[in-house]
PDB file of N, CA and C in Angstrom:
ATOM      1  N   UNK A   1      29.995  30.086  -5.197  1.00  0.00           N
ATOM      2  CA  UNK A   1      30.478  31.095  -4.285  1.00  0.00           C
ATOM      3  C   UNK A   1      31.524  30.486  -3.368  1.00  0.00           C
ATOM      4  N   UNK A   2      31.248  28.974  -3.124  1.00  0.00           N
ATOM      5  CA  UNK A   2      32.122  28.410  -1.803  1.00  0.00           C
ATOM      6  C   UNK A   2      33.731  28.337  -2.892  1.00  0.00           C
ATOM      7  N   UNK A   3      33.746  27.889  -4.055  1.00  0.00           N
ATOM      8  CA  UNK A   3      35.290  27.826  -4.480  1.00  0.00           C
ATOM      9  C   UNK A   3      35.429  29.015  -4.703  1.00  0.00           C
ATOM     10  N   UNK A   4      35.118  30.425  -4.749  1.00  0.00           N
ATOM     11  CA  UNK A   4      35.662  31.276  -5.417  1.00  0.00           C
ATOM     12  C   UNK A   4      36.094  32.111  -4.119  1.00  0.00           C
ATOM     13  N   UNK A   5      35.457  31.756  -2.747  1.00  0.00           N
ATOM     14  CA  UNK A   5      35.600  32.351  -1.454  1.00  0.00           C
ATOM     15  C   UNK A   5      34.594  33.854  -1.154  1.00  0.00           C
ATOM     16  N   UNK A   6      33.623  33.453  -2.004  1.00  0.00           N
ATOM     17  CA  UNK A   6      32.457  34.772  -2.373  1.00  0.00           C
ATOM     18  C   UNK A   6      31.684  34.349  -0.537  1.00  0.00           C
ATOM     19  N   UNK A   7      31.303  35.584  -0.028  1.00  0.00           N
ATOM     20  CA  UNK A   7      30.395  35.668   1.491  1.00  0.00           C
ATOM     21  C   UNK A   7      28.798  35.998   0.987  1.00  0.00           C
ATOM     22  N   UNK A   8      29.011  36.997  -0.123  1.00  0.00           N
ATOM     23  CA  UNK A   8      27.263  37.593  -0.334  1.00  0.00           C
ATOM     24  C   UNK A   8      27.789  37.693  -1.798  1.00  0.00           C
ATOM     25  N   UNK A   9      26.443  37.901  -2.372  1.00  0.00           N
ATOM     26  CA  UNK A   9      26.198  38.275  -3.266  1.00  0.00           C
ATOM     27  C   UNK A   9      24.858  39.059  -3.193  1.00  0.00           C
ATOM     28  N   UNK A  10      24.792  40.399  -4.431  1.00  0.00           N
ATOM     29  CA  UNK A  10      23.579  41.268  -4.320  1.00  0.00           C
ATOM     30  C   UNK A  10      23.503  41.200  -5.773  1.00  0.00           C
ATOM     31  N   UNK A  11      22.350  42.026  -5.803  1.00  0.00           N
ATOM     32  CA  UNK A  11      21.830  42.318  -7.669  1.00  0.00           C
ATOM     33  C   UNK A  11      22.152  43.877  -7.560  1.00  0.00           C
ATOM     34  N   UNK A  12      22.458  44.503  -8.713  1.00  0.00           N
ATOM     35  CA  UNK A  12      22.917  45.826  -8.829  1.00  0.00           C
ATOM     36  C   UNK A  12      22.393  46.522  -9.935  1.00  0.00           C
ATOM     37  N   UNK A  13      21.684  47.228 -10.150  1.00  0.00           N
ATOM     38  CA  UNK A  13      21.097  48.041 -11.646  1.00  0.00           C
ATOM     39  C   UNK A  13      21.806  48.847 -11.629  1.00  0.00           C
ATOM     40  N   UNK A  14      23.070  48.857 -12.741  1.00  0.00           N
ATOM     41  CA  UNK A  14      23.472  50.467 -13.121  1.00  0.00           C
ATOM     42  C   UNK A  14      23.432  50.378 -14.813  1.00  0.00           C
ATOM     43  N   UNK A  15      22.140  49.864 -15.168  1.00  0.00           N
ATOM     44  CA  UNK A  15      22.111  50.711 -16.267  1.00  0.00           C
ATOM     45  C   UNK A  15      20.755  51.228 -16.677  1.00  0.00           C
ATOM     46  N   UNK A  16      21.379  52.569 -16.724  1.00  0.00           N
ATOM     47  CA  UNK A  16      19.936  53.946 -16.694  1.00  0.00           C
ATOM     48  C   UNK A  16      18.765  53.874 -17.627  1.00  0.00           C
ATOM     49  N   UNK A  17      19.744  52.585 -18.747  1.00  0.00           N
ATOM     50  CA  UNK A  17      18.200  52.125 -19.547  1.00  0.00           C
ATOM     51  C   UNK A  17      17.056  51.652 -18.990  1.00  0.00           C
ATOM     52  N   UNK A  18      17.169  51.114 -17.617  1.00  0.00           N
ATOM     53  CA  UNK A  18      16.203  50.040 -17.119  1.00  0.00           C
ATOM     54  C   UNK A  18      15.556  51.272 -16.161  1.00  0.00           C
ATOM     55  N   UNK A  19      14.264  51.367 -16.712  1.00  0.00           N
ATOM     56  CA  UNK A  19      13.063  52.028 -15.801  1.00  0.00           C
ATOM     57  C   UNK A  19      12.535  51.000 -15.018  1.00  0.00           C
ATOM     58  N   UNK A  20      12.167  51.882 -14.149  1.00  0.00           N
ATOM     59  CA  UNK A  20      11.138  51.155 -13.166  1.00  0.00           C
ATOM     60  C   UNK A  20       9.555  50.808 -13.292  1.00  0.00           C
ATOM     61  N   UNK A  21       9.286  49.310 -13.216  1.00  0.00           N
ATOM     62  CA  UNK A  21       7.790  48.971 -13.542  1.00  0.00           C
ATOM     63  C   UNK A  21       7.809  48.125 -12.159  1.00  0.00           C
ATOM     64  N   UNK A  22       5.847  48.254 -12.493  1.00  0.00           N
ATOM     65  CA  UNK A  22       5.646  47.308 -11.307  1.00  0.00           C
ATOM     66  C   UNK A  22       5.751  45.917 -11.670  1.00  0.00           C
ATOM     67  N   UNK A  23       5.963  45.011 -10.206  1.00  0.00           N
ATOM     68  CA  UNK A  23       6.362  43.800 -10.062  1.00  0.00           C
ATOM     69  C   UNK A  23       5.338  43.099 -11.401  1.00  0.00           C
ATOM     70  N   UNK A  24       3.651  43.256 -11.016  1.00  0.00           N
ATOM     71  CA  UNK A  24       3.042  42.146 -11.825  1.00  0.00           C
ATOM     72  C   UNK A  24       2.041  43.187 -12.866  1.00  0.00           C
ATOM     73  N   UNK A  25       1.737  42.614 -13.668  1.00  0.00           N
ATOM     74  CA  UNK A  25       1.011  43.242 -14.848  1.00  0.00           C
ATOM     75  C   UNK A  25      -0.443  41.974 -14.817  1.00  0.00           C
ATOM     76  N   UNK A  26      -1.019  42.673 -13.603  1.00  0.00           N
ATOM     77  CA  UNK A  26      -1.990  42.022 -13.090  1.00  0.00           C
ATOM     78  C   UNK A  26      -3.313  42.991 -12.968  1.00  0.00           C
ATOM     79  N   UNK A  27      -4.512  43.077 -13.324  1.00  0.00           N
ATOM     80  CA  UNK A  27      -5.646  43.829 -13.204  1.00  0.00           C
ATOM     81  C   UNK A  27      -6.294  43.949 -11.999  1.00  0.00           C
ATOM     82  N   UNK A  28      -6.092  42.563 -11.500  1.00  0.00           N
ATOM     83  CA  UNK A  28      -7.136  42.152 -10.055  1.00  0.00           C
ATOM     84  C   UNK A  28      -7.205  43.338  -9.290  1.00  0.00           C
ATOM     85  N   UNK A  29      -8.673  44.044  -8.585  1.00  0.00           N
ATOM     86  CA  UNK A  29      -8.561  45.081  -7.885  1.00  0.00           C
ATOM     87  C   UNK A  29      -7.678  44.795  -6.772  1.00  0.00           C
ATOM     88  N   UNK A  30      -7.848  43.705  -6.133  1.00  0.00           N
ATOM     89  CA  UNK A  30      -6.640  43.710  -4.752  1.00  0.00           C
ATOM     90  C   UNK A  30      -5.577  43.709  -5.021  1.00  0.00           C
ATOM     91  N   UNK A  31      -5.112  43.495  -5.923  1.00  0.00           N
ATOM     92  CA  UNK A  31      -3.651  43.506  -6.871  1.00  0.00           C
ATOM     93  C   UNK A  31      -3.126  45.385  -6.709  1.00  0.00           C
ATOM     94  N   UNK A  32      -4.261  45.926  -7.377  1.00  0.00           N
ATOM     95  CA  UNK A  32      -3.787  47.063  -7.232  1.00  0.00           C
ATOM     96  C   UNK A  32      -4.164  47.753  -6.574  1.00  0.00           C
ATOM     97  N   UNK A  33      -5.048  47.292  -5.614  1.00  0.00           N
ATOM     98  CA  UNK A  33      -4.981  48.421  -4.216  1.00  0.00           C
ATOM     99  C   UNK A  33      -3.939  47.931  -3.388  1.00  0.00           C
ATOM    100  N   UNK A  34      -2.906  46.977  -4.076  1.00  0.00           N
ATOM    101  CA  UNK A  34      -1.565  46.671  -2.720  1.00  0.00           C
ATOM    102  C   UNK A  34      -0.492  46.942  -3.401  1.00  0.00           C
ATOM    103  N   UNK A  35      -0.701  47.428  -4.608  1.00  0.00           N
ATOM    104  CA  UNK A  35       0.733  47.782  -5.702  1.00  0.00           C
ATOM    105  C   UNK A  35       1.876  48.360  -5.173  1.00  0.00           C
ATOM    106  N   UNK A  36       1.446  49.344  -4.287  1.00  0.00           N
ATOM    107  CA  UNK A  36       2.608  50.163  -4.128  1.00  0.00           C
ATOM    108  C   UNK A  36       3.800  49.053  -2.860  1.00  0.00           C
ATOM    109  N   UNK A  37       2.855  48.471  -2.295  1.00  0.00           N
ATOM    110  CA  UNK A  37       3.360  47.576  -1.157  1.00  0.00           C
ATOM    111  C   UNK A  37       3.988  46.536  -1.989  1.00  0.00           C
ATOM    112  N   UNK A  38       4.283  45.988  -3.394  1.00  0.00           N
ATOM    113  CA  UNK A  38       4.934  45.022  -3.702  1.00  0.00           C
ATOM    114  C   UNK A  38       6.364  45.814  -4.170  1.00  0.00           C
ATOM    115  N   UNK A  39       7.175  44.823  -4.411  1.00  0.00           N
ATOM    116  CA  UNK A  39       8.167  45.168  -4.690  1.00  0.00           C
ATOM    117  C   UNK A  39       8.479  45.480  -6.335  1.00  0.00           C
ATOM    118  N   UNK A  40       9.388  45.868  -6.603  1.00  0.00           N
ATOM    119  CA  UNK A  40       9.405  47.006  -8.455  1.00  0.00           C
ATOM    120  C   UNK A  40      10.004  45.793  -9.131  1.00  0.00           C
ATOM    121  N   UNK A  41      10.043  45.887 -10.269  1.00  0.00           N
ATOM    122  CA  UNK A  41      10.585  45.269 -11.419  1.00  0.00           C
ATOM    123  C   UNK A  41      11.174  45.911 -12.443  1.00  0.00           C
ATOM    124  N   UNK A  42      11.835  45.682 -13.391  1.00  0.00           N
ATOM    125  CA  UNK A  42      12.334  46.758 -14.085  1.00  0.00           C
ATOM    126  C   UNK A  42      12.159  46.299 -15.837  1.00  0.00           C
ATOM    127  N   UNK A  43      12.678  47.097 -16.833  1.00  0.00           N
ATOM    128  CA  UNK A  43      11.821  47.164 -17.826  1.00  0.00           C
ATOM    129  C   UNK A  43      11.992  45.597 -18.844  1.00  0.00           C
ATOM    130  N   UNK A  44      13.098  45.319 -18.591  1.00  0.00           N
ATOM    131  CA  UNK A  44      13.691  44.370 -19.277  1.00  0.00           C
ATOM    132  C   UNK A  44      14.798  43.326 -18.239  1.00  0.00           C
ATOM    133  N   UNK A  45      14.799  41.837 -18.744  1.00  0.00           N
ATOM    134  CA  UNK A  45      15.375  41.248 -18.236  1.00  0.00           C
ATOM    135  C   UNK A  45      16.983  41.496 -17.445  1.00  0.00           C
ATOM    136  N   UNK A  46      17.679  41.140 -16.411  1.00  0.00           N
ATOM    137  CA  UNK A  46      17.340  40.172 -15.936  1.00  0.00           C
ATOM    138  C   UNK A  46      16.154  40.877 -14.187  1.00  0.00           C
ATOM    139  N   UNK A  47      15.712  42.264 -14.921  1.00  0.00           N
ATOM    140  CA  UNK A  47      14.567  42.920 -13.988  1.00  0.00           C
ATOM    141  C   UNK A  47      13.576  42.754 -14.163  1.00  0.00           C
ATOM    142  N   UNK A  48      13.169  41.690 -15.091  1.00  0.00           N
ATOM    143  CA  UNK A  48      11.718  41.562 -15.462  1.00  0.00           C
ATOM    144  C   UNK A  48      11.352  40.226 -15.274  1.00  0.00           C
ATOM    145  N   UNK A  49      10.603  39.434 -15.022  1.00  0.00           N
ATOM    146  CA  UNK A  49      10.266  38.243 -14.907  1.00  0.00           C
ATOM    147  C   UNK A  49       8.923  37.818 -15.827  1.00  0.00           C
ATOM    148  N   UNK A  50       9.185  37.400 -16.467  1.00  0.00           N
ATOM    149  CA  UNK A  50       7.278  36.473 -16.846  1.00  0.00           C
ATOM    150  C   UNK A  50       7.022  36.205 -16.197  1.00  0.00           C
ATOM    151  N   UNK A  51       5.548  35.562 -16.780  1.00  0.00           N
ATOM    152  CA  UNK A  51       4.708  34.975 -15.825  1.00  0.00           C
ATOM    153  C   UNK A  51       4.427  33.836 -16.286  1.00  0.00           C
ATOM    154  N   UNK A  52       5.470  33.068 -16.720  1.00  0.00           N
ATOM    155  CA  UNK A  52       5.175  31.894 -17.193  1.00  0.00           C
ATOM    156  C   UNK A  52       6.178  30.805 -16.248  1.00  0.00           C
ATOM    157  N   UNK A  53       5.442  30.125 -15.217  1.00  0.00           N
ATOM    158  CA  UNK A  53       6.058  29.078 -14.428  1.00  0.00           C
ATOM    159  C   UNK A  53       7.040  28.216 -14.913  1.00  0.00           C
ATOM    160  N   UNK A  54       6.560  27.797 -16.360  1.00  0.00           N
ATOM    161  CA  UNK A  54       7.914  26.681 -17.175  1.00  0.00           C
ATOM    162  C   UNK A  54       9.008  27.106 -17.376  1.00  0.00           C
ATOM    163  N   UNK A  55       8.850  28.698 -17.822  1.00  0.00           N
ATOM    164  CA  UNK A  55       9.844  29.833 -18.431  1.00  0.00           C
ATOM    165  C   UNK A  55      10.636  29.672 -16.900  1.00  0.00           C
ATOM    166  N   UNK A  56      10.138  30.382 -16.194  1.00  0.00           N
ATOM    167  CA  UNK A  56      10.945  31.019 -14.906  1.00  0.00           C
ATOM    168  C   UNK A  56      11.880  29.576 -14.483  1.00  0.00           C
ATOM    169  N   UNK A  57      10.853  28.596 -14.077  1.00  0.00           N
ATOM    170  CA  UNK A  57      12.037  27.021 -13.514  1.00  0.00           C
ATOM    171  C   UNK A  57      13.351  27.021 -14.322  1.00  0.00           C
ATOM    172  N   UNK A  58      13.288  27.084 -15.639  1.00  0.00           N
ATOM    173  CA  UNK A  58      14.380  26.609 -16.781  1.00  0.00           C
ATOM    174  C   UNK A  58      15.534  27.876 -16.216  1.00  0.00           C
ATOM    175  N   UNK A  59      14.842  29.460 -16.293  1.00  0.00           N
ATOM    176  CA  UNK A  59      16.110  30.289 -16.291  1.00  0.00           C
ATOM    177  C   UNK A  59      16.657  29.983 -15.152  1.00  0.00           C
ATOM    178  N   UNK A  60      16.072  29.453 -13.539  1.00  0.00           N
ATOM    179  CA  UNK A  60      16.247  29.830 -12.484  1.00  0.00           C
ATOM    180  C   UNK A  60      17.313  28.555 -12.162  1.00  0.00           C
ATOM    181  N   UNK A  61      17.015  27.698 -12.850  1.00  0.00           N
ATOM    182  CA  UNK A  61      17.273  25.889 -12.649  1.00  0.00           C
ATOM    183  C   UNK A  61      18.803  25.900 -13.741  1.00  0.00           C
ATOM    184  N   UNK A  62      18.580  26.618 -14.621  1.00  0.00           N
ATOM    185  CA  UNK A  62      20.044  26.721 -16.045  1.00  0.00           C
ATOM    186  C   UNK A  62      20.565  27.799 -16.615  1.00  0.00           C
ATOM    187  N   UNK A  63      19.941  28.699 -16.129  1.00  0.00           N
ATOM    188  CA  UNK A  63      20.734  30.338 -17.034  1.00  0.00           C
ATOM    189  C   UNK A  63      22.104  30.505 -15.741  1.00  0.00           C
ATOM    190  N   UNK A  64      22.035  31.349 -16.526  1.00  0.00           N
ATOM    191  CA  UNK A  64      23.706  32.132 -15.626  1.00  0.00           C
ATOM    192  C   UNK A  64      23.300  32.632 -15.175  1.00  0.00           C
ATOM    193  N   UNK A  65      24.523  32.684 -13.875  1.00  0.00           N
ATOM    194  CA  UNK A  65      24.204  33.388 -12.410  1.00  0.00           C
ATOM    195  C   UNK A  65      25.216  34.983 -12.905  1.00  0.00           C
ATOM    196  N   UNK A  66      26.048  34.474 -13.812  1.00  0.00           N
ATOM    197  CA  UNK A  66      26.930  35.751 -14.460  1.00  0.00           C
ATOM    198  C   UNK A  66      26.273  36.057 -15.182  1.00  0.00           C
ATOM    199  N   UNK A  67      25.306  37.062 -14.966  1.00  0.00           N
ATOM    200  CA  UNK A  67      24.478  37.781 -16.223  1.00  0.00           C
ATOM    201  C   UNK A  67      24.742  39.504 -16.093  1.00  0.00           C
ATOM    202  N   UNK A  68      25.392  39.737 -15.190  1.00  0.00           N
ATOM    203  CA  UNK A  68      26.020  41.398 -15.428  1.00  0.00           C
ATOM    204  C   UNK A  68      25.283  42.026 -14.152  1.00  0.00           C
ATOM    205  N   UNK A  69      24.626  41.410 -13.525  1.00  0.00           N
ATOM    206  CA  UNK A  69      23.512  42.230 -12.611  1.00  0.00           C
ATOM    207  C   UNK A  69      24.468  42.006 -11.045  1.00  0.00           C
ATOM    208  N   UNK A  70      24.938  40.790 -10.789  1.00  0.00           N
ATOM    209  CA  UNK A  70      24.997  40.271  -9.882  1.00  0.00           C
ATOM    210  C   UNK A  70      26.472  40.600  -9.055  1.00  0.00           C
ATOM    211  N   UNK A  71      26.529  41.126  -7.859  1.00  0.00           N
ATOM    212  CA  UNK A  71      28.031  41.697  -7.585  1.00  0.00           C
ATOM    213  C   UNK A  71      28.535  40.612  -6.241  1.00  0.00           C
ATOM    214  N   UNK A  72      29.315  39.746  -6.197  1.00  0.00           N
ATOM    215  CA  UNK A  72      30.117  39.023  -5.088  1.00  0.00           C
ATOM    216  C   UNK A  72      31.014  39.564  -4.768  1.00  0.00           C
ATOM    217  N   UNK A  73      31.146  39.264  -3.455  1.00  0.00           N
ATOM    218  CA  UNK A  73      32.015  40.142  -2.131  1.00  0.00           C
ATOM    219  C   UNK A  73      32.504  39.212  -1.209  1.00  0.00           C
ATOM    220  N   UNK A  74      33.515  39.243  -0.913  1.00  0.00           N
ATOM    221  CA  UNK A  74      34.348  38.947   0.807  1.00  0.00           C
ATOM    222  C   UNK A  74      34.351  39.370   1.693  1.00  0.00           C
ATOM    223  N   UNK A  75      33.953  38.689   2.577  1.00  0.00           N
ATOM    224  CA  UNK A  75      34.071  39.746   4.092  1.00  0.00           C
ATOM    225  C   UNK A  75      35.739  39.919   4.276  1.00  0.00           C
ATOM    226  N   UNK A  76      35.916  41.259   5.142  1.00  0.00           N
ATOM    227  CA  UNK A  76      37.092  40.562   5.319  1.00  0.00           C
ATOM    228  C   UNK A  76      37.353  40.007   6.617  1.00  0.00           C
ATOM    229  N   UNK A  77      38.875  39.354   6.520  1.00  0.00           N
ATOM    230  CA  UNK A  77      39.055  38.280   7.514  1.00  0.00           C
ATOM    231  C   UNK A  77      38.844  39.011   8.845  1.00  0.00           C
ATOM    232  N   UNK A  78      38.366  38.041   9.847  1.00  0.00           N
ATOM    233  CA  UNK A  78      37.683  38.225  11.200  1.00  0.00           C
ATOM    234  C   UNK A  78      36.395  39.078  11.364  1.00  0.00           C
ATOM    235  N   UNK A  79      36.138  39.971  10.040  1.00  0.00           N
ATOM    236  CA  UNK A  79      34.816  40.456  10.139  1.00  0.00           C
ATOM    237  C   UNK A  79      33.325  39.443  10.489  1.00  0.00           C
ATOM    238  N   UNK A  80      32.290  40.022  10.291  1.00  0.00           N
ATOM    239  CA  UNK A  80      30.851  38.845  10.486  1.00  0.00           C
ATOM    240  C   UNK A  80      30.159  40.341   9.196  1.00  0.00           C
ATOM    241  N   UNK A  81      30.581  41.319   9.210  1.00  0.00           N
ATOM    242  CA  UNK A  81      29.687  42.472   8.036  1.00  0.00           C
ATOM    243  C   UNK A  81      31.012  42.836   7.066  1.00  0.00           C
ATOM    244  N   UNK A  82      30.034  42.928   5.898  1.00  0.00           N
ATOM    245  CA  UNK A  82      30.857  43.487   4.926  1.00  0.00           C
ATOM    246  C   UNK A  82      31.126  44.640   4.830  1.00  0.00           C
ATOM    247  N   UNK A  83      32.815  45.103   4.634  1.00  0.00           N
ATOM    248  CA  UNK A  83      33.087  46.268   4.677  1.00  0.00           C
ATOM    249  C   UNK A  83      32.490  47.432   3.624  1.00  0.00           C
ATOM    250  N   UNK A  84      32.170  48.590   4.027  1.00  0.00           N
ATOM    251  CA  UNK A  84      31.512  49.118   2.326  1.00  0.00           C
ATOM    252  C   UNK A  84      32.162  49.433   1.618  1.00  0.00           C
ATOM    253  N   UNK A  85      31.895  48.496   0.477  1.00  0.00           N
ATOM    254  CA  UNK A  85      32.695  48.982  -0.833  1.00  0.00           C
ATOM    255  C   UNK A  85      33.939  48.142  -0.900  1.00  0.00           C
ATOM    256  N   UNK A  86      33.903  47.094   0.107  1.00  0.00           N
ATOM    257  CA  UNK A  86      35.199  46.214   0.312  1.00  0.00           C
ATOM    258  C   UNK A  86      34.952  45.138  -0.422  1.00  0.00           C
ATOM    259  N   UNK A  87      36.133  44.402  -1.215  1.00  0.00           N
ATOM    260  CA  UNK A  87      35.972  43.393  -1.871  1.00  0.00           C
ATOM    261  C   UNK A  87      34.658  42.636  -2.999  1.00  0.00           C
ATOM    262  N   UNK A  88      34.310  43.442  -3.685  1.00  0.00           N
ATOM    263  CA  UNK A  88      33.218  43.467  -4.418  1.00  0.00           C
ATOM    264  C   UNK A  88      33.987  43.094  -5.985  1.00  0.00           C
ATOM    265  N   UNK A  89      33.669  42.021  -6.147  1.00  0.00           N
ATOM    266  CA  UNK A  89      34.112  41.765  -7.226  1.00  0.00           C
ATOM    267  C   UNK A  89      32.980  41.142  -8.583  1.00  0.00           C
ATOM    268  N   UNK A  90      33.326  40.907  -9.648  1.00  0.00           N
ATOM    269  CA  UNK A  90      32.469  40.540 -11.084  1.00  0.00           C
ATOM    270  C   UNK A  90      32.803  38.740 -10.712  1.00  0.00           C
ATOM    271  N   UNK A  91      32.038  37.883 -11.041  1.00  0.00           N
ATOM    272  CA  UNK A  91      32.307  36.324 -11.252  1.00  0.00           C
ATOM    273  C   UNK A  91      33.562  35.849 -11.880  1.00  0.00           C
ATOM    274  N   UNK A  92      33.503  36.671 -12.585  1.00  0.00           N
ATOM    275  CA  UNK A  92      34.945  36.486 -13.354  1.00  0.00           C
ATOM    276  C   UNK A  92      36.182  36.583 -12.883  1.00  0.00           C
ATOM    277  N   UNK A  93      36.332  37.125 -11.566  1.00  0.00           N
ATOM    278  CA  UNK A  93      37.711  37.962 -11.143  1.00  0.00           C
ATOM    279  C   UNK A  93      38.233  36.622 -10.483  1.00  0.00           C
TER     280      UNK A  93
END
C-alpha cells in the first residue's frame, strides 16, 4: 500500500453469487445461542474461511492480497477521511 500511495483498503462483495452464511459451522449450544451476534461469512472463498489453522496461516502468510474482493483508496491531499467514492482504485491501477 505504502509504494502504491494506497490510505485504506476495504473488502467489497459484488458478486450476487455469494450468499450469506454464518461465520462458523459449529454445533456448540453457546455457539448458537450467540450466532446472530457473530459476524457473516459468505458461501465461497475469499468469504469463507476453514477451519483449518495450517490452511488459514499459508493463505494469510502467501496468497494474494489481489484476489478481486479488496478495493484501495487515497485520501485526498490535506484530507484525514476518505472522500466517498473518491479515489478507489483495483491493485492493479
Amino acid at each position: 500500500m505504502d509504494a502504491r500511495g494506497y490510505d485504506t483498503c476495504v473488502p467489497v462483495n459484488d458478486d450476487p453469487g455469494v450468499t450469506e452464511q454464518p461465520l462458523l459451522d459449529f454445533q456448540a449450544g453457546y455457539v448458537l445461542r450467540s450466532i446472530d451476534k457473530f459476524p457473516r461469512a459468505g458461501s465461497r472463498p475469499p468469504w469463507r474461511l476453514g477451519m483449518s489453522y495450517a490452511h488459514d496461516v499459508v493463505t494469510l502468510r502467501h496468497g494474494r492480497i489481489d484476489d478481486g474482493s479488496m478495493r484501495f483508496s487515497r485520501l485526498p491531499r490535506g484530507s484525514r477521511e476518505p472522500a466517498a467514492g473518491a479515489g478507489t482504485h483495483s491493485v492493479g491501477d
